[in-house]
C-alpha atoms as a PDB file:
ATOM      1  CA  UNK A   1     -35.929 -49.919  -1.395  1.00  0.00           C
ATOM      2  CA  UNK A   2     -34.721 -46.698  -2.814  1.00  0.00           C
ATOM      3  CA  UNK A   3     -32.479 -46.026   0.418  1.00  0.00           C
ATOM      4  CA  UNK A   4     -31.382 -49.727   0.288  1.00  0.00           C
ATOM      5  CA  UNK A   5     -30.008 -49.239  -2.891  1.00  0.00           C
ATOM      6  CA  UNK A   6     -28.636 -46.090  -1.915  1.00  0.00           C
ATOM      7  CA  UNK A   7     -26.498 -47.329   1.239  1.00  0.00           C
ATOM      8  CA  UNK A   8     -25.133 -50.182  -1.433  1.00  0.00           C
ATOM      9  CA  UNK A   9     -24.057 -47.599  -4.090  1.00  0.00           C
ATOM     10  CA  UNK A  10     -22.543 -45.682  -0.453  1.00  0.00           C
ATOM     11  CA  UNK A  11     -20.576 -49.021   0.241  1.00  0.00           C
ATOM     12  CA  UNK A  12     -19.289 -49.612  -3.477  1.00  0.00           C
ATOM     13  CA  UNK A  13     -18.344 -46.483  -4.776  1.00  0.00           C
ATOM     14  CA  UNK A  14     -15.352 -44.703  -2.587  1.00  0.00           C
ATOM     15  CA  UNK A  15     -15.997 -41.245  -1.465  1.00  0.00           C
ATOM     16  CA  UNK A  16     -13.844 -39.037  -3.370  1.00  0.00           C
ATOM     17  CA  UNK A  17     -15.771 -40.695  -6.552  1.00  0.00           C
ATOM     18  CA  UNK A  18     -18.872 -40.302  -4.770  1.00  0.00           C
ATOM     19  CA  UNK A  19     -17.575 -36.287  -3.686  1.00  0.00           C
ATOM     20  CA  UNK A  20     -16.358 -35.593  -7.816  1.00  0.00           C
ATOM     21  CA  UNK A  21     -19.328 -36.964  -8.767  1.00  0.00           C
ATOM     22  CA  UNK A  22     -21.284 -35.092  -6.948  1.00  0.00           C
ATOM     23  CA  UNK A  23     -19.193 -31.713  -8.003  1.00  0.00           C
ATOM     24  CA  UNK A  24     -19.470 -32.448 -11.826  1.00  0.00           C
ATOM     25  CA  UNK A  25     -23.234 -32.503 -10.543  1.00  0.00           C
ATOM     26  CA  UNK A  26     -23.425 -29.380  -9.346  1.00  0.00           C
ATOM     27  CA  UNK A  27     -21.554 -27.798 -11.807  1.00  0.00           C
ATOM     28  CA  UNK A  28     -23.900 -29.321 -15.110  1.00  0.00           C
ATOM     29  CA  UNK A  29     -21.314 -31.308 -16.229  1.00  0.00           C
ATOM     30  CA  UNK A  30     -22.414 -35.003 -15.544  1.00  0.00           C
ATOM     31  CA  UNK A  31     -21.991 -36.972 -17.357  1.00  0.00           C
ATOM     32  CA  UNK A  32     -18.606 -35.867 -18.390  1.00  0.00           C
ATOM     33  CA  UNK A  33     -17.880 -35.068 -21.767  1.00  0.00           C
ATOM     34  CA  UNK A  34     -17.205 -37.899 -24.225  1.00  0.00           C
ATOM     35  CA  UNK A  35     -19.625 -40.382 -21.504  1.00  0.00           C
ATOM     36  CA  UNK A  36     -22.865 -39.740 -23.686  1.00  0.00           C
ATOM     37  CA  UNK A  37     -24.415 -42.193 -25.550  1.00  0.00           C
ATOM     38  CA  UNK A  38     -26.348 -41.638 -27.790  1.00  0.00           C
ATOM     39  CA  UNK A  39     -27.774 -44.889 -29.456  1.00  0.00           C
ATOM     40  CA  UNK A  40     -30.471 -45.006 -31.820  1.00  0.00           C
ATOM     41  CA  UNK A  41     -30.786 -41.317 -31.917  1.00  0.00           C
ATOM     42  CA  UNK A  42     -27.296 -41.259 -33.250  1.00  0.00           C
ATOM     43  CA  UNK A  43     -28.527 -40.344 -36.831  1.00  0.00           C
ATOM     44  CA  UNK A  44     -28.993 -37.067 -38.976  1.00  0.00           C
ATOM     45  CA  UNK A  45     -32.515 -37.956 -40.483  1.00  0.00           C
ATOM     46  CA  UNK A  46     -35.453 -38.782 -38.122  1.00  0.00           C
ATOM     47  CA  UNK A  47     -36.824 -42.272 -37.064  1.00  0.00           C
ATOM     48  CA  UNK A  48     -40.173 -40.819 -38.757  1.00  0.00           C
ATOM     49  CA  UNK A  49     -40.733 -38.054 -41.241  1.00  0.00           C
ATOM     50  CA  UNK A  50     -44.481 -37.553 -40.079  1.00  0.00           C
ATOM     51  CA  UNK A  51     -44.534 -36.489 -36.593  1.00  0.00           C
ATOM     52  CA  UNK A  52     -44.518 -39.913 -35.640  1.00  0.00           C
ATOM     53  CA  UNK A  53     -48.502 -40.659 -36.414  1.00  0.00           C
ATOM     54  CA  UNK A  54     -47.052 -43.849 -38.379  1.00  0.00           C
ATOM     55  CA  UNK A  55     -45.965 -44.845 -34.805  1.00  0.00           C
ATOM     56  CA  UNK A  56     -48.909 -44.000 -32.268  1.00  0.00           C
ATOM     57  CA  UNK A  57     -50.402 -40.546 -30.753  1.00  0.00           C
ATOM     58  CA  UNK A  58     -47.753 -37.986 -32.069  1.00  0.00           C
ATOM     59  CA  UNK A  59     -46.097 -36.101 -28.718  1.00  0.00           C
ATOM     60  CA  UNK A  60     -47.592 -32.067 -30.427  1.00  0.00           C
ATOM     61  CA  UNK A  61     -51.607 -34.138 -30.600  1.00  0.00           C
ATOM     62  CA  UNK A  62     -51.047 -35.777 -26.429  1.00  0.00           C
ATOM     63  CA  UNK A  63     -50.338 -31.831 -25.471  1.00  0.00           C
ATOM     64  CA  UNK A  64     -53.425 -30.434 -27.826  1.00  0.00           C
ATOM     65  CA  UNK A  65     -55.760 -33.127 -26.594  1.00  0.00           C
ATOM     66  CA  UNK A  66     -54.623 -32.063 -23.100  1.00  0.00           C
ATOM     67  CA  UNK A  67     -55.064 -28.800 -24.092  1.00  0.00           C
ATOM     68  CA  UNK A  68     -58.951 -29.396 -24.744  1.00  0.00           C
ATOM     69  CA  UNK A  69     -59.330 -32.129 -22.454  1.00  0.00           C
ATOM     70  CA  UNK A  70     -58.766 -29.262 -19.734  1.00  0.00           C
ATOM     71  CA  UNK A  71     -61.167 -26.482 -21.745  1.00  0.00           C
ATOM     72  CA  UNK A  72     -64.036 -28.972 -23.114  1.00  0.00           C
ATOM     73  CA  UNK A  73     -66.701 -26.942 -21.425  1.00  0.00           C
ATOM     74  CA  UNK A  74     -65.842 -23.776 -23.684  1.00  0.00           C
ATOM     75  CA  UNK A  75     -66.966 -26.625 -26.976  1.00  0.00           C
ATOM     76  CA  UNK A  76     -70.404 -25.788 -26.919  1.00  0.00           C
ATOM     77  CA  UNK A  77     -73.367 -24.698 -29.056  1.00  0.00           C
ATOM     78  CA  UNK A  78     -71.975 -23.836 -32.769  1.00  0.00           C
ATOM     79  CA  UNK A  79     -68.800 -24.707 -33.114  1.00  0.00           C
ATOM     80  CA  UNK A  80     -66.385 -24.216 -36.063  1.00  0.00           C
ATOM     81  CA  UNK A  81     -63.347 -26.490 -36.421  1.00  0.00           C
ATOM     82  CA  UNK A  82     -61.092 -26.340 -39.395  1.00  0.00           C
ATOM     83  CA  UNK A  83     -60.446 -29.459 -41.905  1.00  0.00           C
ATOM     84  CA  UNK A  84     -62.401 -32.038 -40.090  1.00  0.00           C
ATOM     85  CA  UNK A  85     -64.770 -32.292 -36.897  1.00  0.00           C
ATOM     86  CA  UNK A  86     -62.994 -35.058 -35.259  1.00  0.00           C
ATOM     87  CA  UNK A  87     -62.149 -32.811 -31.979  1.00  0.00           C
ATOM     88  CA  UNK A  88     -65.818 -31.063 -31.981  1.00  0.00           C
ATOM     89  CA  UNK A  89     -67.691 -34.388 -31.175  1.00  0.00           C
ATOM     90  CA  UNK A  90     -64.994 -35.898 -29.588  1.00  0.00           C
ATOM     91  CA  UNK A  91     -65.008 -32.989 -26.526  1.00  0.00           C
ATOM     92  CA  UNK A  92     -68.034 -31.163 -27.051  1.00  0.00           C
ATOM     93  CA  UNK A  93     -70.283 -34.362 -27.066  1.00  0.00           C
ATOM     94  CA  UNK A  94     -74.077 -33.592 -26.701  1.00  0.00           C
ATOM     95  CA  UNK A  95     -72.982 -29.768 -25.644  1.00  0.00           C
ATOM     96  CA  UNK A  96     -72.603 -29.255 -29.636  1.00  0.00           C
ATOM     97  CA  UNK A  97     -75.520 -27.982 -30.715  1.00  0.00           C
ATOM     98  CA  UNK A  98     -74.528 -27.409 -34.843  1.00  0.00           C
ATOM     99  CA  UNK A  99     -70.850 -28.477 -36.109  1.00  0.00           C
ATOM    100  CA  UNK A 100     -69.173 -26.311 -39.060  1.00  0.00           C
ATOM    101  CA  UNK A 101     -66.497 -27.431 -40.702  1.00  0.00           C
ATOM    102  CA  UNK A 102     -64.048 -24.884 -42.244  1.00  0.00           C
ATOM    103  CA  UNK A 103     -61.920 -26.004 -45.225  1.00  0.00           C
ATOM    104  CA  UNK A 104     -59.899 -23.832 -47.443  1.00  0.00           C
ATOM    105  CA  UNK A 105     -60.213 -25.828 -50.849  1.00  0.00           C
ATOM    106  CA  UNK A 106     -63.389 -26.817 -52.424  1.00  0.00           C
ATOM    107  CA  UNK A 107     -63.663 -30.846 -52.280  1.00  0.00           C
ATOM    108  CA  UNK A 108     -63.821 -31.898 -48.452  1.00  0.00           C
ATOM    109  CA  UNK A 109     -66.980 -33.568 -48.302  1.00  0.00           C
ATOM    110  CA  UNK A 110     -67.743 -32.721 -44.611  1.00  0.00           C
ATOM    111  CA  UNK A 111     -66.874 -29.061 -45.154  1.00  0.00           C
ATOM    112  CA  UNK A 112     -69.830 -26.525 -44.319  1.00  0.00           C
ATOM    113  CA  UNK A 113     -67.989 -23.327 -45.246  1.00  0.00           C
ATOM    114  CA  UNK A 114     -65.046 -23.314 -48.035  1.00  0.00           C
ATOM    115  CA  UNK A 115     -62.816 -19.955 -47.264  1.00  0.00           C
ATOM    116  CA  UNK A 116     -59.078 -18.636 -46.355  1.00  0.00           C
ATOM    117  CA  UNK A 117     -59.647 -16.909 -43.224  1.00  0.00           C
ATOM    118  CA  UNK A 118     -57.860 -13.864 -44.301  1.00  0.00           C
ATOM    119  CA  UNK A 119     -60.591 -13.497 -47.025  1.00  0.00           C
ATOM    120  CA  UNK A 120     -63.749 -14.734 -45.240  1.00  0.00           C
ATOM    121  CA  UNK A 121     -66.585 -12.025 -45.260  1.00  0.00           C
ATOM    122  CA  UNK A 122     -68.714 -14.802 -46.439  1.00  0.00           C
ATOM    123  CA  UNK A 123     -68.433 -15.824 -43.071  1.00  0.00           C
ATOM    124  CA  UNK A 124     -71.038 -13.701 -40.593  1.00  0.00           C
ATOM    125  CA  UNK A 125     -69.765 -12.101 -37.794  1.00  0.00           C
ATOM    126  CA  UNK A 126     -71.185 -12.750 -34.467  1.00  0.00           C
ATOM    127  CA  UNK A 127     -72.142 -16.305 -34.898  1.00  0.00           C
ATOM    128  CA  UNK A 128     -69.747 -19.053 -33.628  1.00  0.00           C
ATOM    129  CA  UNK A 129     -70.000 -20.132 -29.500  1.00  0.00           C
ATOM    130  CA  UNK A 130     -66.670 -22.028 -29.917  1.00  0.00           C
ATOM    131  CA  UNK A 131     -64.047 -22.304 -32.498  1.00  0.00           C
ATOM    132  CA  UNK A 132     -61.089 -24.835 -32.656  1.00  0.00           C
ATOM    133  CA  UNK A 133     -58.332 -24.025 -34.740  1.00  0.00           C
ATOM    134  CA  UNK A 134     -55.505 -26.686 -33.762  1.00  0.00           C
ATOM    135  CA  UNK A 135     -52.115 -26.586 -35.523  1.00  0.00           C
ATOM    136  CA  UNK A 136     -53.475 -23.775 -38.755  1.00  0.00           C
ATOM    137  CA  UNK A 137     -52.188 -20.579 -37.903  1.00  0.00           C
ATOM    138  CA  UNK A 138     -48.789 -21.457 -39.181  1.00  0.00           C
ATOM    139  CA  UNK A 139     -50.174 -21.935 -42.200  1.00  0.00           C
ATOM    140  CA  UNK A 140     -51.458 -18.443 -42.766  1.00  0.00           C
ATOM    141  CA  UNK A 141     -49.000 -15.471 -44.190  1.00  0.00           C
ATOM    142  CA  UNK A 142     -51.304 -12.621 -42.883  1.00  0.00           C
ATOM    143  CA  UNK A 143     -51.635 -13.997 -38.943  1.00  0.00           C
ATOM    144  CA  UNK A 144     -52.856 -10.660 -37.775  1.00  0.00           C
ATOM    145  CA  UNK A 145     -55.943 -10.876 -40.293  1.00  0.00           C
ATOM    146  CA  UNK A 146     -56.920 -14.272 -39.616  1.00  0.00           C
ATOM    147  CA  UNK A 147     -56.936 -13.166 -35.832  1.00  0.00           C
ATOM    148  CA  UNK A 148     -59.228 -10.265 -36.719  1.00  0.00           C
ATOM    149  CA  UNK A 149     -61.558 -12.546 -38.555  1.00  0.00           C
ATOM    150  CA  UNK A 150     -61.491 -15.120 -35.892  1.00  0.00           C
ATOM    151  CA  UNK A 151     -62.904 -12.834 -33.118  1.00  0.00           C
ATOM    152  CA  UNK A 152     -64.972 -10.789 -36.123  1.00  0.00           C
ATOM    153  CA  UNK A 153     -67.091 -14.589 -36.192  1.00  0.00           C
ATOM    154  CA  UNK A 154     -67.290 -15.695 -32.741  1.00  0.00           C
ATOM    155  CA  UNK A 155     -70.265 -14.336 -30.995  1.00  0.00           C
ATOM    156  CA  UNK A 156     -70.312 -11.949 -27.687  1.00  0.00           C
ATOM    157  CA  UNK A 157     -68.832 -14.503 -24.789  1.00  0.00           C
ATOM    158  CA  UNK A 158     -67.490 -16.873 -27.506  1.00  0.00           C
ATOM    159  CA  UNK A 159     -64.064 -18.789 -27.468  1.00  0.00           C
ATOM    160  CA  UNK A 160     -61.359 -19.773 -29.745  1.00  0.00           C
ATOM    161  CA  UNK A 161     -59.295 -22.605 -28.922  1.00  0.00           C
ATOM    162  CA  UNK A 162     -56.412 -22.428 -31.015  1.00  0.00           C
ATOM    163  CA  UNK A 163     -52.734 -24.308 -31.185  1.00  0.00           C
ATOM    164  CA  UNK A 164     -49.945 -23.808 -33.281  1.00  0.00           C
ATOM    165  CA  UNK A 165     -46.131 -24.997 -33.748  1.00  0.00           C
ATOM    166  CA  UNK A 166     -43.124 -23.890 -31.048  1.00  0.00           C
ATOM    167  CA  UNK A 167     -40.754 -26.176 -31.525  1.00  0.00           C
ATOM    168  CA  UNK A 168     -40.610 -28.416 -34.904  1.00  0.00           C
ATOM    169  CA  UNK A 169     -40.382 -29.851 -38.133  1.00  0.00           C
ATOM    170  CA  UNK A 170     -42.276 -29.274 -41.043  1.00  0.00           C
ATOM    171  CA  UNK A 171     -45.192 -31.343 -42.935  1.00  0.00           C
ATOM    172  CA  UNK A 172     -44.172 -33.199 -45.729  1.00  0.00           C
ATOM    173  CA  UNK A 173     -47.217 -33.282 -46.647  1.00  0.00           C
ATOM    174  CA  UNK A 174     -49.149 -30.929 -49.125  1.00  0.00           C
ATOM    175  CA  UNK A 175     -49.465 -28.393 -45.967  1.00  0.00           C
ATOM    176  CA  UNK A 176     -45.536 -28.024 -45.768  1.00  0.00           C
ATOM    177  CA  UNK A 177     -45.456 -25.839 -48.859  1.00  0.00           C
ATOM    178  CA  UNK A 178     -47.532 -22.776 -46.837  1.00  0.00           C
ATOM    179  CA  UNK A 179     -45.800 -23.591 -43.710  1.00  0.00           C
ATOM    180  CA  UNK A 180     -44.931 -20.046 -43.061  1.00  0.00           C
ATOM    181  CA  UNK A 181     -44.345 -19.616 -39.010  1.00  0.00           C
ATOM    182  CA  UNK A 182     -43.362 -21.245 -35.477  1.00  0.00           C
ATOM    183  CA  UNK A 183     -44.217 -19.090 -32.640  1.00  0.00           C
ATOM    184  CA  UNK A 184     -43.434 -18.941 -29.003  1.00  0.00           C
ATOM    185  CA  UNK A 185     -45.808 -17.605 -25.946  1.00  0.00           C
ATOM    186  CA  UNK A 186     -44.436 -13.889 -26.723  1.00  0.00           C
ATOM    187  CA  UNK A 187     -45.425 -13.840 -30.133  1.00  0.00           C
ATOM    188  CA  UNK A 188     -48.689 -15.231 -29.516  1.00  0.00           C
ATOM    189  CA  UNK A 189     -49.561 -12.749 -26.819  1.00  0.00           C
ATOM    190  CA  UNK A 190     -48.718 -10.023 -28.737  1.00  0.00           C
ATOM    191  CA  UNK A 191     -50.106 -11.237 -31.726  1.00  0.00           C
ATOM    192  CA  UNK A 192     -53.723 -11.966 -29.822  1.00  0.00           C
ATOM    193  CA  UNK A 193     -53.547  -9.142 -27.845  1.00  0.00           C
ATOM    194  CA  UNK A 194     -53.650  -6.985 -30.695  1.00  0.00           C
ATOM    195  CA  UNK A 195     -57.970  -8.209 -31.393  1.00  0.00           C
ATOM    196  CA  UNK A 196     -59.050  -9.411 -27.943  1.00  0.00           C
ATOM    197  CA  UNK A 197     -58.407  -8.216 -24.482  1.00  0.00           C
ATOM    198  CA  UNK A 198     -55.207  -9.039 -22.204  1.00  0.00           C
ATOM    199  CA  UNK A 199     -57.874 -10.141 -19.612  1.00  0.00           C
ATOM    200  CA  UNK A 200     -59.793 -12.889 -21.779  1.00  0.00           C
ATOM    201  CA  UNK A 201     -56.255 -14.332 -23.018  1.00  0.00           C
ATOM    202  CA  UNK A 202     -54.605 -17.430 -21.557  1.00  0.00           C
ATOM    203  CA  UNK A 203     -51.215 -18.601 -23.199  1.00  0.00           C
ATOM    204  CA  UNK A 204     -49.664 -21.407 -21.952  1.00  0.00           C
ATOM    205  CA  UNK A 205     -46.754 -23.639 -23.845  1.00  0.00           C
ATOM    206  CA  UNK A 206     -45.872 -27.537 -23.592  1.00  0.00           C
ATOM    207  CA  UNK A 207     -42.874 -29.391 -23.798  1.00  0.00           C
ATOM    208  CA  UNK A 208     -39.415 -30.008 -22.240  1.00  0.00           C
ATOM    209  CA  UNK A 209     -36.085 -31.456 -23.736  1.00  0.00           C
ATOM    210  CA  UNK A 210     -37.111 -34.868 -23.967  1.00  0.00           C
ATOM    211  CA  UNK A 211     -40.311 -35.071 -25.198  1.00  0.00           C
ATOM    212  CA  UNK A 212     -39.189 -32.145 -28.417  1.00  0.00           C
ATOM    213  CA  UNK A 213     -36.553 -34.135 -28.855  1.00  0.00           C
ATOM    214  CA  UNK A 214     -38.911 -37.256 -29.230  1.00  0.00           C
ATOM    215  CA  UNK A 215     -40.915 -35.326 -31.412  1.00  0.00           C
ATOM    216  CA  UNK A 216     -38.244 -33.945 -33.807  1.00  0.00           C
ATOM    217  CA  UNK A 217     -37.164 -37.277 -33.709  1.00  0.00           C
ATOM    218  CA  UNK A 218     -40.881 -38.356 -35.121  1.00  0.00           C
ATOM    219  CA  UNK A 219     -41.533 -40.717 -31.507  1.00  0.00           C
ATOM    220  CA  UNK A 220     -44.684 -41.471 -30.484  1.00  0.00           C
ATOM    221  CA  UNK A 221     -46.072 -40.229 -27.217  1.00  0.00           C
ATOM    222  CA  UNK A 222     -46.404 -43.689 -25.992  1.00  0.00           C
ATOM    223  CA  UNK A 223     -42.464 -43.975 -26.659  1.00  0.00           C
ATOM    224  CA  UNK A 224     -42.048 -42.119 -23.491  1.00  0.00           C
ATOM    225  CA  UNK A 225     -43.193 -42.124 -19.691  1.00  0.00           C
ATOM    226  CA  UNK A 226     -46.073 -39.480 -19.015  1.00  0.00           C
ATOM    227  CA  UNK A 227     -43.997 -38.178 -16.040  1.00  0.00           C
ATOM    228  CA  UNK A 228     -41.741 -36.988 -18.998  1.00  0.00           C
ATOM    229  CA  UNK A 229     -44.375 -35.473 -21.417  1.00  0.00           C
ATOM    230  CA  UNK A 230     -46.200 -33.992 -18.336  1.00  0.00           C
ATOM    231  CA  UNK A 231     -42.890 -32.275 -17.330  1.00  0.00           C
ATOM    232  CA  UNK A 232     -43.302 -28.419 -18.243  1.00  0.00           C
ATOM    233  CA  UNK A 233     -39.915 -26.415 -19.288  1.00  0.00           C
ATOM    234  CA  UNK A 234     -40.442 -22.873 -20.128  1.00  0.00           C
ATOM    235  CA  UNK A 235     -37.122 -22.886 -22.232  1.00  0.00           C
ATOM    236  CA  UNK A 236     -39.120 -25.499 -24.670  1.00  0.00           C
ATOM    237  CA  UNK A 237     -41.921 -24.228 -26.258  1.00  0.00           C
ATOM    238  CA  UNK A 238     -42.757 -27.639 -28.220  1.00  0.00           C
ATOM    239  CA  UNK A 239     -46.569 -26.283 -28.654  1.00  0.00           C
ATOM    240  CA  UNK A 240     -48.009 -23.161 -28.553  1.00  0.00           C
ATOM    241  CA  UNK A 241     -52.009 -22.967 -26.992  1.00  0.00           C
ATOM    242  CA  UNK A 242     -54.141 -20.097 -26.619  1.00  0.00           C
ATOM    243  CA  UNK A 243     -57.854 -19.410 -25.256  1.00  0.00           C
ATOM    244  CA  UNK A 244     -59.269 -16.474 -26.133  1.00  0.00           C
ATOM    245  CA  UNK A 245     -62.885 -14.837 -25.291  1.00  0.00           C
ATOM    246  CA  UNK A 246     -64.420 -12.310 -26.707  1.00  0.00           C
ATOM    247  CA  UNK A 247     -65.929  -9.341 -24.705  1.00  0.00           C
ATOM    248  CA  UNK A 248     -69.485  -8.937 -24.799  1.00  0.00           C
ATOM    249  CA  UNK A 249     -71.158 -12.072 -23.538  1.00  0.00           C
END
């Protein structure tokens, strides 16, 4: 079918079209400027203002559940998860043998442990198998401390599972008034490189044109074709994801 439809374009377009078509190509410049449409993203405010949850799976939560979708075997034993333990249950199942819940404000009913994690020595050392810290780091001022205190907690052989903010807007939420960072794969590697070993890091980013500008846009995931969100382009660091271990298992 495809080469069918090729021979007809063949037959109806003329080849010097066909040949300056195929130079503008070549060169990046197709379509020609002043061809572009852009249609209903032809505004200066968003089609949603909260990264597109009021429309389906937000494009930043299909990459994170990816993310932990590919690592669920690491969510095991005691895990820690920050705010809520939606992710915990969801891909550690019966593998989770005791689920904490880290909040930083008193009031959250399923919270286990109220604390800032650049002020937690409440919090023992040695004694998490797993944490998941998905889209929080941002949030915190003194990164390098909350690093430190994230490896201080997780016991010998234990892993953090962590995401943060590339590309983006912010909250407009209560959360948007500490938003404090983005970072990119760079950052993050120096940053975690700093507390845990080069060898028991893995950084990896998600993301290309399309699907960050979807989510600036506030689109849903479903809004475009998973060829498209499962495209990877190093130039587009939508979301940031990191797996560390510590030493000592």
């Amino acid at each position: 079918m495809k080469e069918q439809t090729g021979n007809i374009a063949r037959k109806l377009v003329p080849a010097p079209i066909r040949h300056w078509i195929g130079e503008l190509w070549n060169q990046k410049l197709w379509p020609p400027v002043g061809w572009i449409r852009f249609g209903s993203l032809r505004r200066v405010f968003p089609i949603s203002r909260e990264f597109g949850f009021d429309r389906g799976l937000p494009v930043d939560r299909y990459y994170i559940e990816g993310f932990l979708s590919v690592n669920t075997l690491d969510i095991m034993g005691r895990v820690l998860e920050i705010g809520d333990n939606n992710y915990t249950h969801r891909f550690g199942k019966d593998r989770v043998t005791q689920s904490d819940v880290l909040h930083v404000k008193e009031g959250n009913p399923i919270a286990t442990i109220v604390g800032d994690l650049t002020c937690a020595d409440h919090i023992p050392s040695d004694f998490f198998d797993c944490i998941i810290l998905t889209q929080t780091l941002h949030l915190i001022y003194d990164v390098p401390l909350a690093i430190k205190t994230l490896c201080r907690i997780l016991k010998p052989g234990g892993v953090l599972l962590a995401t943060f903010p590339g590309i983006t807007n912010k909250a407009q939420d209560e959360w948007g008034a500490f938003w404090c960072w983005s970072f990119t794969k760079l950052s993050a590697r120096l940053l975690f490189e700093e507390v845990f070993p080069a060898t028991n890091v893995t950084i990896n980013s998600y993301g290309n044109v399309l699907s960050t500008t979807a989510f600036l846009y506030g689109l849903a995931a479903r809004e475009i074709k998973r060829s498209e969100l499962d495209y990877h382009d190093p130039d587009y660091e939508l979301l940031i994801t990191v797996r560390a271990m510590k030493p000592g298992a």
